[in-house]
PDB file of N, CA and C in Angstrom:
ATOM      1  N   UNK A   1       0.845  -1.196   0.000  1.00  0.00           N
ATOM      2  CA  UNK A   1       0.000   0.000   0.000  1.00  0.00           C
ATOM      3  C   UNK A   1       0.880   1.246   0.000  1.00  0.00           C
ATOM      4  N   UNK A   2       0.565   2.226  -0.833  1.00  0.00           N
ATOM      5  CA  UNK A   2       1.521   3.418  -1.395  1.00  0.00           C
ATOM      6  C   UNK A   2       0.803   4.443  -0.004  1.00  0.00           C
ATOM      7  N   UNK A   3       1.542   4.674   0.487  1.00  0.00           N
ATOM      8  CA  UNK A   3       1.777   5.810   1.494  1.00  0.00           C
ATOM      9  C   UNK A   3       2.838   6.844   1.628  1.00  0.00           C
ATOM     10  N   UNK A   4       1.921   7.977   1.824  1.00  0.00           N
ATOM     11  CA  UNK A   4       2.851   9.547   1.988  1.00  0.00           C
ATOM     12  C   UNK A   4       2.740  10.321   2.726  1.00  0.00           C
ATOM     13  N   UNK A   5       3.497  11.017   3.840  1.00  0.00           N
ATOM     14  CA  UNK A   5       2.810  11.239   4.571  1.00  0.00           C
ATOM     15  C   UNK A   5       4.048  12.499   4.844  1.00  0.00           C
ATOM     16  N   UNK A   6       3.405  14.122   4.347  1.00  0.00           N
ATOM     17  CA  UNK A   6       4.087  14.867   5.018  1.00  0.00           C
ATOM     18  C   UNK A   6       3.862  15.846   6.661  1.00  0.00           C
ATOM     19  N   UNK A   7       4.644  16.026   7.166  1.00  0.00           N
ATOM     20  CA  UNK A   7       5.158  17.027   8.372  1.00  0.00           C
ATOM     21  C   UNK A   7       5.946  18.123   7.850  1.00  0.00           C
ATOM     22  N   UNK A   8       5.699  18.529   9.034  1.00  0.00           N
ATOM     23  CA  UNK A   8       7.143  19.870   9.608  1.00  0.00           C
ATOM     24  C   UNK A   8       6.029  21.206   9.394  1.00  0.00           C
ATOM     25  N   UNK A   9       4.866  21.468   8.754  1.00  0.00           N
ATOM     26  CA  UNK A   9       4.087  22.883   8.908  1.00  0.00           C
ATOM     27  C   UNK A   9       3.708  23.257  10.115  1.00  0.00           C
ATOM     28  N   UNK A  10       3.377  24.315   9.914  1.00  0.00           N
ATOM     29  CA  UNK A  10       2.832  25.246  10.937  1.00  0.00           C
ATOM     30  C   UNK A  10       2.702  26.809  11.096  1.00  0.00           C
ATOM     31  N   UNK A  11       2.383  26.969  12.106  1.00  0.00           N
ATOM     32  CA  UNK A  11       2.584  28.714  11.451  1.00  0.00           C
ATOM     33  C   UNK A  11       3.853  29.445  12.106  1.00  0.00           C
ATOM     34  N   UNK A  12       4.223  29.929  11.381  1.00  0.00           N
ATOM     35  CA  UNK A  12       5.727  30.762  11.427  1.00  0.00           C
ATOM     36  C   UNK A  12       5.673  32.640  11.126  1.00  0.00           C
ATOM     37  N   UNK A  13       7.132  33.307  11.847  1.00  0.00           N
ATOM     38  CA  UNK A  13       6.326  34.694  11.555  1.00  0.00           C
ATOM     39  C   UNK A  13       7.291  34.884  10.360  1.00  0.00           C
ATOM     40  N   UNK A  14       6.934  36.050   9.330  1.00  0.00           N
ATOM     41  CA  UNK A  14       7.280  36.547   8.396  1.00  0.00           C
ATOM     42  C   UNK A  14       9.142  36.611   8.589  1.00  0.00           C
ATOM     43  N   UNK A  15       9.958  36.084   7.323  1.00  0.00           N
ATOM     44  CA  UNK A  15      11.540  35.670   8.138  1.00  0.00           C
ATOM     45  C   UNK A  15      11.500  34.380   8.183  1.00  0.00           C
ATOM     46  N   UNK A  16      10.399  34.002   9.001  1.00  0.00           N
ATOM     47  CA  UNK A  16      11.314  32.411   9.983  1.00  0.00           C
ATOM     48  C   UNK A  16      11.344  31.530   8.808  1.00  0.00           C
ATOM     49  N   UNK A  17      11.567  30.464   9.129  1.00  0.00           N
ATOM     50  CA  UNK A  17      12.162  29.087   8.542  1.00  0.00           C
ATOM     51  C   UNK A  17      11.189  27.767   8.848  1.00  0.00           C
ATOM     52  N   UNK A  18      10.454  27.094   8.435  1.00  0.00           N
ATOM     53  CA  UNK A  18      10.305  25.546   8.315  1.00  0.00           C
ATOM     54  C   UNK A  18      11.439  24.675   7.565  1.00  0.00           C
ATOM     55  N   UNK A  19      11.063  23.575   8.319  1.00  0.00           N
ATOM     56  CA  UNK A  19      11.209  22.125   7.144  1.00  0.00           C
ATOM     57  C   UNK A  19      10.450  21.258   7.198  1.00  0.00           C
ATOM     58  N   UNK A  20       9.945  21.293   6.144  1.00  0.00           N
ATOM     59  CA  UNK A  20       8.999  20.074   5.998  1.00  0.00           C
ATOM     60  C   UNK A  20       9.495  18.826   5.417  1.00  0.00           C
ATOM     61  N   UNK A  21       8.846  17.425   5.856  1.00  0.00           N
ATOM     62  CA  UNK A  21       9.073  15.963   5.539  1.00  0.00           C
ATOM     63  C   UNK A  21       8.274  15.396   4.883  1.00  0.00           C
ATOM     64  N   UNK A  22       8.696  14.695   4.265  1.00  0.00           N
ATOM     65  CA  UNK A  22       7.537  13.294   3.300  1.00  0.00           C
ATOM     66  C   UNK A  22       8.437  12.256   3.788  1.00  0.00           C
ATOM     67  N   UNK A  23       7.672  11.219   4.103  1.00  0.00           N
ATOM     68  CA  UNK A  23       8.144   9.817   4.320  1.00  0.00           C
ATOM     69  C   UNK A  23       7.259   8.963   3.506  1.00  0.00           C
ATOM     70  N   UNK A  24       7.938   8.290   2.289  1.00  0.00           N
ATOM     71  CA  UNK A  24       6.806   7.475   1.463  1.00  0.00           C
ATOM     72  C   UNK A  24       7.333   6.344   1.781  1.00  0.00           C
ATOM     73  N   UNK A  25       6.210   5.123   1.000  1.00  0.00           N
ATOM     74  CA  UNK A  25       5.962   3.766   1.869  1.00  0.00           C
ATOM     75  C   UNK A  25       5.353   3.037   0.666  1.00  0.00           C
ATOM     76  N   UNK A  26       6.202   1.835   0.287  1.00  0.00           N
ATOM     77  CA  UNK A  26       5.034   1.032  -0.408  1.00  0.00           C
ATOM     78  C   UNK A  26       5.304   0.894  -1.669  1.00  0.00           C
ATOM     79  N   UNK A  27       6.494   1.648  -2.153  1.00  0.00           N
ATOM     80  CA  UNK A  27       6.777   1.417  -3.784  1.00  0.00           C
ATOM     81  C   UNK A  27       8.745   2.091  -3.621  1.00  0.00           C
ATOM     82  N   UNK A  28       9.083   1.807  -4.726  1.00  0.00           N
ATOM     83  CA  UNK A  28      10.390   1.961  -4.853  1.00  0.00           C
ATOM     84  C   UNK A  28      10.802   3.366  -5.100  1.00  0.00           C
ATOM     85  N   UNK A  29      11.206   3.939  -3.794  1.00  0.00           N
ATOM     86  CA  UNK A  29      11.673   5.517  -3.618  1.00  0.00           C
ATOM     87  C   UNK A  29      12.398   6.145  -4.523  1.00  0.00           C
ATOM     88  N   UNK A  30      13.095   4.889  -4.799  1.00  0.00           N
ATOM     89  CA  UNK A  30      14.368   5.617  -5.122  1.00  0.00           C
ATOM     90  C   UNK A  30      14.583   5.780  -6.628  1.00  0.00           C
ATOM     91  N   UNK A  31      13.165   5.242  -7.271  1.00  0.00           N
ATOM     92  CA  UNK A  31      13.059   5.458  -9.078  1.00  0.00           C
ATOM     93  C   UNK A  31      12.610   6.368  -9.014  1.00  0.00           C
ATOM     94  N   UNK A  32      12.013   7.184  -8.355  1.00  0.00           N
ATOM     95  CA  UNK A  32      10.890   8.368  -8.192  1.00  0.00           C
ATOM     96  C   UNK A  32      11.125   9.760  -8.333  1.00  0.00           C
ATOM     97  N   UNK A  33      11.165  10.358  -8.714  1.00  0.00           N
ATOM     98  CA  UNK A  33      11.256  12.339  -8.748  1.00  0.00           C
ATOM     99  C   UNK A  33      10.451  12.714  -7.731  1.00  0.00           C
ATOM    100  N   UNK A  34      10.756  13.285  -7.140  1.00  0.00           N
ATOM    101  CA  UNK A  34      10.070  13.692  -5.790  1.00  0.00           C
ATOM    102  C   UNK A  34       9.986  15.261  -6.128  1.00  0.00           C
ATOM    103  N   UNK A  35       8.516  15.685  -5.555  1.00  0.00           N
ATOM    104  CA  UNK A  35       8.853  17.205  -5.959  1.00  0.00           C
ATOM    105  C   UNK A  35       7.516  17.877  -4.320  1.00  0.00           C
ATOM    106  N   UNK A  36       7.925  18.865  -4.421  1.00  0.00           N
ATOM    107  CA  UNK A  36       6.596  19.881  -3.400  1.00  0.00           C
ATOM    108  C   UNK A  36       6.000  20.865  -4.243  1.00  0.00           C
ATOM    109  N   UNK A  37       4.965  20.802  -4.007  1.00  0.00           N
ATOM    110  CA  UNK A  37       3.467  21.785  -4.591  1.00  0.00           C
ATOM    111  C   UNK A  37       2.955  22.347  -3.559  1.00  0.00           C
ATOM    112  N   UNK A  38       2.585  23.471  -3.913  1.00  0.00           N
ATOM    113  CA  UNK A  38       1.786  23.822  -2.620  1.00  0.00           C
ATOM    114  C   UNK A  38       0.331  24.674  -3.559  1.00  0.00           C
ATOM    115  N   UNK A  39      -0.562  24.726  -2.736  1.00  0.00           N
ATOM    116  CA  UNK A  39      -2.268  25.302  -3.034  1.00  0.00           C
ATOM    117  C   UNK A  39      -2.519  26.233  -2.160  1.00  0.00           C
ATOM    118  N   UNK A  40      -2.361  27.990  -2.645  1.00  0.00           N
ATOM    119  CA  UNK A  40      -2.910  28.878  -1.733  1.00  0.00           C
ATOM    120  C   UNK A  40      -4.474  28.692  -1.988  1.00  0.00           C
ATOM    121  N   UNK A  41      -5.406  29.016  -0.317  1.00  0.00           N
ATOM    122  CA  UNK A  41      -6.411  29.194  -1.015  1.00  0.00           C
ATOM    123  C   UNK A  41      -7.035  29.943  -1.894  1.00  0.00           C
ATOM    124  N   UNK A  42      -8.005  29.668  -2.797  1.00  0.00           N
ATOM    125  CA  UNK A  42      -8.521  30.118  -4.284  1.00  0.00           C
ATOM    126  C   UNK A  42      -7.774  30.091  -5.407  1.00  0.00           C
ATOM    127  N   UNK A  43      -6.537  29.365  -5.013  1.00  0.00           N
ATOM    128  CA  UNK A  43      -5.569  29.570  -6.379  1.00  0.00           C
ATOM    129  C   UNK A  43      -5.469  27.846  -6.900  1.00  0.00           C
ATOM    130  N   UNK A  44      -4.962  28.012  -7.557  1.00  0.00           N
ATOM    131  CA  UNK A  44      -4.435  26.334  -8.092  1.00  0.00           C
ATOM    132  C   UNK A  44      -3.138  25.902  -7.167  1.00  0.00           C
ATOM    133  N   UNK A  45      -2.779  24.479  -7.675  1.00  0.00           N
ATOM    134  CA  UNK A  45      -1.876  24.418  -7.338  1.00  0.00           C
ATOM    135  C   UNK A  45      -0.283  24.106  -8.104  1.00  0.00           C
ATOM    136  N   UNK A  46       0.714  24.718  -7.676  1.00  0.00           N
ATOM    137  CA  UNK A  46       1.923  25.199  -7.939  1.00  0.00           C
ATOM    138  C   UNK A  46       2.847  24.246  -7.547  1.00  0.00           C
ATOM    139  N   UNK A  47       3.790  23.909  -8.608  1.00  0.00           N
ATOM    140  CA  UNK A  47       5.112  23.354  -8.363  1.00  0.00           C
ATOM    141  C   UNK A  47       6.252  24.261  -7.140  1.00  0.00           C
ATOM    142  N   UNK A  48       6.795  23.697  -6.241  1.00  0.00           N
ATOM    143  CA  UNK A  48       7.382  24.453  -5.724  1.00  0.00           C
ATOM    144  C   UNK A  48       8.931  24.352  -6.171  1.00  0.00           C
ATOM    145  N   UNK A  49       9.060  22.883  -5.373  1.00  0.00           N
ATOM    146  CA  UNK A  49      10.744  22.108  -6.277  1.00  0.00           C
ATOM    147  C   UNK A  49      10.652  20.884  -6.681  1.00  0.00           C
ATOM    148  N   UNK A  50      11.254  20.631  -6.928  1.00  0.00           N
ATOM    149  CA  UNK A  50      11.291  19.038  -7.389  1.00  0.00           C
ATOM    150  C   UNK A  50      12.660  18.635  -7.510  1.00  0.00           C
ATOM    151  N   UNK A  51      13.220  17.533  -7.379  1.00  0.00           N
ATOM    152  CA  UNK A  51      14.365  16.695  -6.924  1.00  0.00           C
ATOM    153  C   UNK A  51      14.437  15.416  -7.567  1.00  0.00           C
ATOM    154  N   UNK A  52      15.460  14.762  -8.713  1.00  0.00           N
ATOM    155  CA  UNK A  52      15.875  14.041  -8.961  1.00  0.00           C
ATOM    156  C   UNK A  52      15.723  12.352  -8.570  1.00  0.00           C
ATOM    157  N   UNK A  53      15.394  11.652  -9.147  1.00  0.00           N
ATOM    158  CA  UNK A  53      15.973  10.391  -8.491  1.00  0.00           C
ATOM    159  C   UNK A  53      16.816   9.851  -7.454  1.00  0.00           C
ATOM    160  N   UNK A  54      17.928  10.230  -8.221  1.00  0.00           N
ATOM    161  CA  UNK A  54      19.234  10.289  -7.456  1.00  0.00           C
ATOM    162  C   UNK A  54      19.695  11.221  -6.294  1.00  0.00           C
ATOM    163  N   UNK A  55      18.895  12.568  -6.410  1.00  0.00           N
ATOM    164  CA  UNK A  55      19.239  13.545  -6.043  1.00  0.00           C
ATOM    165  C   UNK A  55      20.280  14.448  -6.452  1.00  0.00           C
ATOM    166  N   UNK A  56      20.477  14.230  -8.135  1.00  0.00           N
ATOM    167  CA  UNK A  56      21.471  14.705  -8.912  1.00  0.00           C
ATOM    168  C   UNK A  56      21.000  16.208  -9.045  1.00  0.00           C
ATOM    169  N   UNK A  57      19.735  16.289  -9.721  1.00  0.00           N
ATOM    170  CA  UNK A  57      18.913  17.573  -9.971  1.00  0.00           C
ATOM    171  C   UNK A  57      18.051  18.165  -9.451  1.00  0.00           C
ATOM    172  N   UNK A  58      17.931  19.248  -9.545  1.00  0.00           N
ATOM    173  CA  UNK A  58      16.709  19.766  -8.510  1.00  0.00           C
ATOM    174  C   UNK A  58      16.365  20.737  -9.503  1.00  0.00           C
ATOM    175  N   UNK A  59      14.879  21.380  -9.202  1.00  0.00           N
ATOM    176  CA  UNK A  59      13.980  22.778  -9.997  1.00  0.00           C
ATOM    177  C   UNK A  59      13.491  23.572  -8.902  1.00  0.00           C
ATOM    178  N   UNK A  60      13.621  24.825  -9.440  1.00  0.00           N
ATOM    179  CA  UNK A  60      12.545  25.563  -8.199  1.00  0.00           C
ATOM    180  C   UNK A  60      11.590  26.513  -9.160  1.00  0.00           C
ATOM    181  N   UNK A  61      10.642  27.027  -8.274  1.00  0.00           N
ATOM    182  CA  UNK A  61       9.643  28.093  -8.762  1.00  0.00           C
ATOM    183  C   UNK A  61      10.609  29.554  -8.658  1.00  0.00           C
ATOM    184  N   UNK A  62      10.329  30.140  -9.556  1.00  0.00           N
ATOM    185  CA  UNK A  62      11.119  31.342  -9.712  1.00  0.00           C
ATOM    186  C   UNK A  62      10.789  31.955  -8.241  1.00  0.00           C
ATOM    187  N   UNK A  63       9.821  31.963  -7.482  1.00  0.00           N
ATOM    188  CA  UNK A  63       9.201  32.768  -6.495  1.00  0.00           C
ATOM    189  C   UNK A  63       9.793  32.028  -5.296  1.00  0.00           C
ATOM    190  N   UNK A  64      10.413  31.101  -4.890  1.00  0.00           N
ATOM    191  CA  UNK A  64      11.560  30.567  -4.035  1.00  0.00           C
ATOM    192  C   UNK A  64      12.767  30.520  -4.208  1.00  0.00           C
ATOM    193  N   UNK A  65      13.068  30.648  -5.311  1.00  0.00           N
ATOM    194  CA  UNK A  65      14.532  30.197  -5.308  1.00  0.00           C
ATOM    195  C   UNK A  65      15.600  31.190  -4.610  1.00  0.00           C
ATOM    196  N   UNK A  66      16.784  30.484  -4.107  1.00  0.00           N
ATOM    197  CA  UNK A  66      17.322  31.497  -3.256  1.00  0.00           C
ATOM    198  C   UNK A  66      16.713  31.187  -1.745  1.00  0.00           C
ATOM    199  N   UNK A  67      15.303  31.153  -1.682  1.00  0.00           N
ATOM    200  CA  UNK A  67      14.801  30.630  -0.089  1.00  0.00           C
ATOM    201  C   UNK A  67      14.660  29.289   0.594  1.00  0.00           C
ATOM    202  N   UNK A  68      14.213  28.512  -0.751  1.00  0.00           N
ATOM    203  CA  UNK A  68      13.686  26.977   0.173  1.00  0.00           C
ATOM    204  C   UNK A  68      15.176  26.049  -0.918  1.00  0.00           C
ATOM    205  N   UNK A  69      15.232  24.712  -0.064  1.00  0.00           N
ATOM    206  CA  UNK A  69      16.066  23.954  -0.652  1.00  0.00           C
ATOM    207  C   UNK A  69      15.363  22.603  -0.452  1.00  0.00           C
ATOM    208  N   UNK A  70      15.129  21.842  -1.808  1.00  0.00           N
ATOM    209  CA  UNK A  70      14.870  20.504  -1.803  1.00  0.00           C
ATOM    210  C   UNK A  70      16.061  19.148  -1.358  1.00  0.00           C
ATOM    211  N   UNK A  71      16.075  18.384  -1.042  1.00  0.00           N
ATOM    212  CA  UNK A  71      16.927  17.510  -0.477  1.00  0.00           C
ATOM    213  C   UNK A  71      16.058  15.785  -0.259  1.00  0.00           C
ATOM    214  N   UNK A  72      16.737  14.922  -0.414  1.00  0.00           N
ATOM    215  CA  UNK A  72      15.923  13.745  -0.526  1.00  0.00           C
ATOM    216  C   UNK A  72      17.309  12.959   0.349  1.00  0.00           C
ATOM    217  N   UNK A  73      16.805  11.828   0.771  1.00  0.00           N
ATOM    218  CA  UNK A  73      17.312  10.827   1.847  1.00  0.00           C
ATOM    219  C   UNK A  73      16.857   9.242   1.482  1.00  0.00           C
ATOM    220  N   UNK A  74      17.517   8.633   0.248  1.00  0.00           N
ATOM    221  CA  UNK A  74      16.831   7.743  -0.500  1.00  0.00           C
ATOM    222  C   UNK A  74      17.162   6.271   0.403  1.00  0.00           C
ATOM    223  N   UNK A  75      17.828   6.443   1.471  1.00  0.00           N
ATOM    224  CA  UNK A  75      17.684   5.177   2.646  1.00  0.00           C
ATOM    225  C   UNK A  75      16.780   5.606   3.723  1.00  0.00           C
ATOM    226  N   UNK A  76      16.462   6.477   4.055  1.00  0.00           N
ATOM    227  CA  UNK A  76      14.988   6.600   4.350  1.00  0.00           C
ATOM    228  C   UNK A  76      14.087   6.852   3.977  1.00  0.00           C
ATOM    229  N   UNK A  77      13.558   6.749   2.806  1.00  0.00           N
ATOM    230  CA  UNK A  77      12.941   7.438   1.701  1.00  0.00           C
ATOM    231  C   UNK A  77      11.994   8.415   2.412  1.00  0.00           C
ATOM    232  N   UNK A  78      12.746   9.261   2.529  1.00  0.00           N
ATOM    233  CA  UNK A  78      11.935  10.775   2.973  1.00  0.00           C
ATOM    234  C   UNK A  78      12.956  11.852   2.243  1.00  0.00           C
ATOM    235  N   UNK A  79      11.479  12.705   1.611  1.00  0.00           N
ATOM    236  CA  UNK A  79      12.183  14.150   0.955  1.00  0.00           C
ATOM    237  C   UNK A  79      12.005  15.430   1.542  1.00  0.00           C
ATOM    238  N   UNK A  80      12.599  16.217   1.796  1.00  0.00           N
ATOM    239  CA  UNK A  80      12.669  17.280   2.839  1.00  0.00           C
ATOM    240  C   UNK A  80      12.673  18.764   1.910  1.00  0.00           C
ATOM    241  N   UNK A  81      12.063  19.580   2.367  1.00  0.00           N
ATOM    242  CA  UNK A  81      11.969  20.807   1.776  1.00  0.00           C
ATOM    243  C   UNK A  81      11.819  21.956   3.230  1.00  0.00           C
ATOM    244  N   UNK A  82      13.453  22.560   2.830  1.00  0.00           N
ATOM    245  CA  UNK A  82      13.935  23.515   4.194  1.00  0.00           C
ATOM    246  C   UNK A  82      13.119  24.911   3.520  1.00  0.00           C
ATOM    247  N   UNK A  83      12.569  25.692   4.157  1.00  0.00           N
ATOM    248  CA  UNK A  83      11.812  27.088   3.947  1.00  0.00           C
ATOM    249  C   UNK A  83      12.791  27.621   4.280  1.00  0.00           C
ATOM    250  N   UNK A  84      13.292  28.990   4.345  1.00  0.00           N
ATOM    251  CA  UNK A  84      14.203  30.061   4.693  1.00  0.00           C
ATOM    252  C   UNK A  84      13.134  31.437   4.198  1.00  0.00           C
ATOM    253  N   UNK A  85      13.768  32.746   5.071  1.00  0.00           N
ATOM    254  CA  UNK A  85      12.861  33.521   4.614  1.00  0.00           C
ATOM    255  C   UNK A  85      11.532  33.973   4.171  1.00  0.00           C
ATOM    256  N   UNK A  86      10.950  33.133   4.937  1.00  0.00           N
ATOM    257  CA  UNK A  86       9.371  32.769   4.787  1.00  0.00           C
ATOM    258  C   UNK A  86       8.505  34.272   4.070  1.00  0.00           C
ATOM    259  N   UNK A  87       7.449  34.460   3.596  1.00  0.00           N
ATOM    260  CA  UNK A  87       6.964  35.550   3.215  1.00  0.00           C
ATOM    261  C   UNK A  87       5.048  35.197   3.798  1.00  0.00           C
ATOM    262  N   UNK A  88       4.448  36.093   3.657  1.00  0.00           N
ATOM    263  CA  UNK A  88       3.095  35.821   3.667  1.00  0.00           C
ATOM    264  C   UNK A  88       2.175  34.739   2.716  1.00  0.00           C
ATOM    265  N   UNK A  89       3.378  35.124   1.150  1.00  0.00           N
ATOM    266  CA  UNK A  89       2.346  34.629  -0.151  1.00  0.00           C
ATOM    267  C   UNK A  89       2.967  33.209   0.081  1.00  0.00           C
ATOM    268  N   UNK A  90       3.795  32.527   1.053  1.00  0.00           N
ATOM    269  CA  UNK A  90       4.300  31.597   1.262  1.00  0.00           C
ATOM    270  C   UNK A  90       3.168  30.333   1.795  1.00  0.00           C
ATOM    271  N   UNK A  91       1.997  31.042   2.271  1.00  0.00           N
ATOM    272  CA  UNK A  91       1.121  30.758   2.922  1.00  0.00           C
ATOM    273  C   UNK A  91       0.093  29.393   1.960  1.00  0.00           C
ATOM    274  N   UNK A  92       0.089  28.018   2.624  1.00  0.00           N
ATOM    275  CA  UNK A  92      -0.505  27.276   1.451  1.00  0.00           C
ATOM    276  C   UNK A  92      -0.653  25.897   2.029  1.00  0.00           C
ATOM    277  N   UNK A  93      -1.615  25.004   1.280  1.00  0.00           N
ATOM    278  CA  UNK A  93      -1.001  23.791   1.870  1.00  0.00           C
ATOM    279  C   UNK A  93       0.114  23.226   0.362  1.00  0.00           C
ATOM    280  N   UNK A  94       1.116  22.396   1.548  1.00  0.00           N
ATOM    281  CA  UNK A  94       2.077  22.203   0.927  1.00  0.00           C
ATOM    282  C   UNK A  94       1.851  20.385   0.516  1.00  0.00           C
ATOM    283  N   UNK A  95       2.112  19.992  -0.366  1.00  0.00           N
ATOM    284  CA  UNK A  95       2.091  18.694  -1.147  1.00  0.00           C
ATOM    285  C   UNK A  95       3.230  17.903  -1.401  1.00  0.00           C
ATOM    286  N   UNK A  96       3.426  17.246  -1.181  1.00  0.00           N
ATOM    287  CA  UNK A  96       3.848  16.010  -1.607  1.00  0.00           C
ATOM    288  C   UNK A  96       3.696  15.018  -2.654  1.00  0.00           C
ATOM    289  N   UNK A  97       4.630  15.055  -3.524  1.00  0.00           N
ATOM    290  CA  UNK A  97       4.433  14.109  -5.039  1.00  0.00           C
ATOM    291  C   UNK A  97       5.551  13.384  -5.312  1.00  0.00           C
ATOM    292  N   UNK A  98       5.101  12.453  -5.743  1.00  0.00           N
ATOM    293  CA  UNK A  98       6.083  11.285  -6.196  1.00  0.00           C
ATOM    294  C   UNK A  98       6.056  10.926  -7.833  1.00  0.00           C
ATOM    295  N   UNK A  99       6.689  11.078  -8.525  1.00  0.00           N
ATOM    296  CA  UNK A  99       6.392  10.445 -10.287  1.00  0.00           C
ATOM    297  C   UNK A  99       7.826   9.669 -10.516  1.00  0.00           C
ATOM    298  N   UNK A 100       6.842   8.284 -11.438  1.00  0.00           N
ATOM    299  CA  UNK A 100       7.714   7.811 -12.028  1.00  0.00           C
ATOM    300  C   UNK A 100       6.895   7.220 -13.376  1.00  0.00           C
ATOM    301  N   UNK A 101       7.590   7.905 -14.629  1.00  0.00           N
ATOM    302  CA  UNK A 101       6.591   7.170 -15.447  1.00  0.00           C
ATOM    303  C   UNK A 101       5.255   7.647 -15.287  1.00  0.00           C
ATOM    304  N   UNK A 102       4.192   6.807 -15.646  1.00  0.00           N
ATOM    305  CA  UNK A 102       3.122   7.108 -15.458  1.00  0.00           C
ATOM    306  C   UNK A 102       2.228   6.791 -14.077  1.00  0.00           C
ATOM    307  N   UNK A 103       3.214   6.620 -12.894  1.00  0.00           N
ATOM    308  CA  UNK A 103       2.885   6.320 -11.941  1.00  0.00           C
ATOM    309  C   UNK A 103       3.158   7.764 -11.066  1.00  0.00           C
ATOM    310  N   UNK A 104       1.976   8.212 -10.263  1.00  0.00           N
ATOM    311  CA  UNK A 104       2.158   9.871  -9.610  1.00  0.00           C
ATOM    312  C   UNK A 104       1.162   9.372  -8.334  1.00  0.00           C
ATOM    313  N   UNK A 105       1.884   9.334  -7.358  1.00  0.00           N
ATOM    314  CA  UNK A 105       1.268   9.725  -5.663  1.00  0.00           C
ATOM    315  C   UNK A 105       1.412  10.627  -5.130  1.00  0.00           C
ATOM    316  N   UNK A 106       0.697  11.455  -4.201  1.00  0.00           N
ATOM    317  CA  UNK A 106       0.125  12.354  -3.395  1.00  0.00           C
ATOM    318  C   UNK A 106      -0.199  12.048  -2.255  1.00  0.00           C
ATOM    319  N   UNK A 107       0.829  13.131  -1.590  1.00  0.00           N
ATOM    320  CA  UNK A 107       0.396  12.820   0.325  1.00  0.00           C
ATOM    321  C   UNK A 107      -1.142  13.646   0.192  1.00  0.00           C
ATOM    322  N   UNK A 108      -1.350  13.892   1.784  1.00  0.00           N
ATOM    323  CA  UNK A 108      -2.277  14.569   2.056  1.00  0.00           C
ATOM    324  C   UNK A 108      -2.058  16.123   2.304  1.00  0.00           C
ATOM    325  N   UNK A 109      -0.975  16.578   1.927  1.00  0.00           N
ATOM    326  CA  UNK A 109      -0.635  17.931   2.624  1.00  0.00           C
ATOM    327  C   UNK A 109      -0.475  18.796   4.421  1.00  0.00           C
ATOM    328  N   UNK A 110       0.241  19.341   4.279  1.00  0.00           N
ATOM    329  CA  UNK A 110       0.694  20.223   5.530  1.00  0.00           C
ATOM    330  C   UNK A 110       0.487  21.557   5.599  1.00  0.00           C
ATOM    331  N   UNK A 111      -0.177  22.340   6.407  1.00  0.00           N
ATOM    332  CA  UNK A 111      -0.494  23.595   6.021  1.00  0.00           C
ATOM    333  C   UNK A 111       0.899  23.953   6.662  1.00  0.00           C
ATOM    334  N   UNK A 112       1.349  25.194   5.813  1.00  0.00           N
ATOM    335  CA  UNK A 112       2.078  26.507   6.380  1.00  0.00           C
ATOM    336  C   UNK A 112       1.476  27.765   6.703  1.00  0.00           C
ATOM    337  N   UNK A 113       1.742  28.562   7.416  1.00  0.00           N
ATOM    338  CA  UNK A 113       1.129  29.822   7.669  1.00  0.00           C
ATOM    339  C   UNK A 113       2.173  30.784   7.842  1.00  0.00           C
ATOM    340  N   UNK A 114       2.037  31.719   7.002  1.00  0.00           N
ATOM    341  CA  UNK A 114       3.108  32.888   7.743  1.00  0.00           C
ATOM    342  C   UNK A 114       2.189  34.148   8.012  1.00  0.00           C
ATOM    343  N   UNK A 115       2.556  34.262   9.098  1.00  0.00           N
ATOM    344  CA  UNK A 115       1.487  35.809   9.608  1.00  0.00           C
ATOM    345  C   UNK A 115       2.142  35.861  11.002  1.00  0.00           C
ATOM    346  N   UNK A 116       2.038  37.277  11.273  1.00  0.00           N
ATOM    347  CA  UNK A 116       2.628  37.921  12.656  1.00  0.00           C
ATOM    348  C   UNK A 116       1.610  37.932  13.430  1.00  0.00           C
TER     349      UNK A 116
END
């Protein structure tokens, strides 16, 4: 059974820092591209980064880069996404995705909040 399951949100003030976790379960981690999305409300939802197989490559959204860093841990298969410099529009739930091929899982999401 394919399980995902991210942590680390919460609310933080404008500045601070999260890290959030995915720990997946149930299929082979380590073929997988791992990436974070996040969904402000009323908006769609947005690629944030995404991370390699290997952890050779990584992508970011023009609107993080410079702040958050993707990172993956393919003997624990958990992928980590450090926040830095948090902003308001930062504000979202954050996602968890896995692709390989035509195979794509989804945690349940973690809210972030930034507000003073």
């Amino acid at each position: 059974q394919v399980q995902i399951v991210e942590s680390g949100g919460g609310l933080v003030q404008p500045g601070g820092s999260l890290r959030l976790s995915c720990v997946a379960s149930g299929f082979t981690f380590s073929r997988y591209a791992m990436s974070w999305y996040r969904q402000a409300p009323g908006k769609g939802r947005e690629l944030v980064a995404s991370i390699g197989s290997n952890g050779g490559s990584t992508n970011y959204a023009d609107s993080v880069k410079g702040r958050f860093t993707i990172s993956r841990d393919n003997a624990k298969n958990t992928v980590f996404l450090q926040m830095n410099n948090l902003r308001s529009e930062d504000t979202a739930v954050y996602y968890c995705n896995a692709q390989w091929g035509w195979n794509s899982y989804w945690g349940q999401g973690t809210q972030v909040t930034v507000s003073s």
